[in-house]
Protein backbone atom coordinates (compact mmCIF):
# COMPACT_ATOMS: atom_id res chain seq x y z
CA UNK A 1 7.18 11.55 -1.56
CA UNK A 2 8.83 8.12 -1.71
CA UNK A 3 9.85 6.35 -4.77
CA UNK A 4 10.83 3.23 -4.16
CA UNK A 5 14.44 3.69 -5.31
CA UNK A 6 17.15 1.14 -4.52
CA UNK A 7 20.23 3.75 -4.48
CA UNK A 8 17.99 6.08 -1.96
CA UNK A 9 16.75 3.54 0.27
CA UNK A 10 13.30 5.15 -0.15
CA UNK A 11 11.17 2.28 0.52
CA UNK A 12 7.22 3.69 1.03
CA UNK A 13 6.74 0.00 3.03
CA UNK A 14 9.32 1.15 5.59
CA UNK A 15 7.87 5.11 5.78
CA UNK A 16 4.44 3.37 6.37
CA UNK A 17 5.88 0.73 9.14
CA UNK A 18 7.69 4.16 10.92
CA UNK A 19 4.55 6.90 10.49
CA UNK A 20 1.21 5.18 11.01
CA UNK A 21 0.14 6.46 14.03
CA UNK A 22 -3.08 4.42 15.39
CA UNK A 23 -6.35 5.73 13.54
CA UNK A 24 -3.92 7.98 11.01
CA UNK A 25 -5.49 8.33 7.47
CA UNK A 26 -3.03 7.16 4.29
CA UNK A 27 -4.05 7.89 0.92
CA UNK A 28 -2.07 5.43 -1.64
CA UNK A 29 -1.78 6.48 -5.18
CA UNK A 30 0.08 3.69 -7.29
CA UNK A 31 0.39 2.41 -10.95
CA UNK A 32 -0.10 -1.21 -9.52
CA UNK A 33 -0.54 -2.91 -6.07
CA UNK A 34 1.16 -6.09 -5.42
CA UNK A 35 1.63 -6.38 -1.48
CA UNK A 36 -1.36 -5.91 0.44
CA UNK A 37 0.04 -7.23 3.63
CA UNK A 38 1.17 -3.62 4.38
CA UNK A 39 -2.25 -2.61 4.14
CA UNK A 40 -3.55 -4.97 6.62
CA UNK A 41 -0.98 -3.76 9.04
CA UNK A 42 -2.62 -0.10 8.17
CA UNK A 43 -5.86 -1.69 8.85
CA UNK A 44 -4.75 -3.54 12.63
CA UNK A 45 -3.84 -0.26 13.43
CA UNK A 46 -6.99 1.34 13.13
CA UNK A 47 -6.15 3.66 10.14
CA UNK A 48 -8.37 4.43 7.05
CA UNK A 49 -6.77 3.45 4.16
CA UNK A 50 -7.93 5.40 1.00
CA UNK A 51 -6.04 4.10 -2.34
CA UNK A 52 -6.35 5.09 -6.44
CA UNK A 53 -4.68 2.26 -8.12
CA UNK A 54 -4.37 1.39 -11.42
CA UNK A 55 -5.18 -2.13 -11.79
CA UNK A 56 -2.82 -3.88 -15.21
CA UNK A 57 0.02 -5.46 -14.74
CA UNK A 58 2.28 -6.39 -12.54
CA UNK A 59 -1.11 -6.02 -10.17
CA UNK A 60 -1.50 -9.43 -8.72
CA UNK A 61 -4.65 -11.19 -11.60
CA UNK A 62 -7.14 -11.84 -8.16
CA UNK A 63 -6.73 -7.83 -6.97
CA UNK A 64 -7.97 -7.30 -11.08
CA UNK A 65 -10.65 -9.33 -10.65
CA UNK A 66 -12.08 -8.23 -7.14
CA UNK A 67 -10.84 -11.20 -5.05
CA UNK A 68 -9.14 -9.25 -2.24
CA UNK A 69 -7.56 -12.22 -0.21
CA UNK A 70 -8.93 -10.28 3.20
């Protein structure tokens, strides 16, 4: 599990960048989604990309409304 914590380094962006294999599932569970140029890499690589997100702020107000910029 990665939390995102400065002190630790623990950056999930950097785990994903280092462990996606090519056609690798990642499930994604998150309290908001900001960044979803991490999930296109995901997607060049040929994973499946499964994610429960919670979608209020700081979620980015097009991702709330359905307008994935894809």
């Amino acid at each position: 599990m990665f939390a995102n914590r400065n002190v630790e380094r623990d950056f999930v962006i950097n785990e994903f960048e280092l462990r996606a294999e090519n056609e690798c599932d990642v499930y994604i569970a998150s309290a908001f989604f900001t960044n979803f140029e991490v999930v296109e890499r995901l997607l060049a690589k040929g994973c499946k990309v499964f994610m429960v997100v919670r979608l209020g702020f700081p979620t980015c107000p097009e991702y709330r409304a359905g307008n994935q910029a894809t």
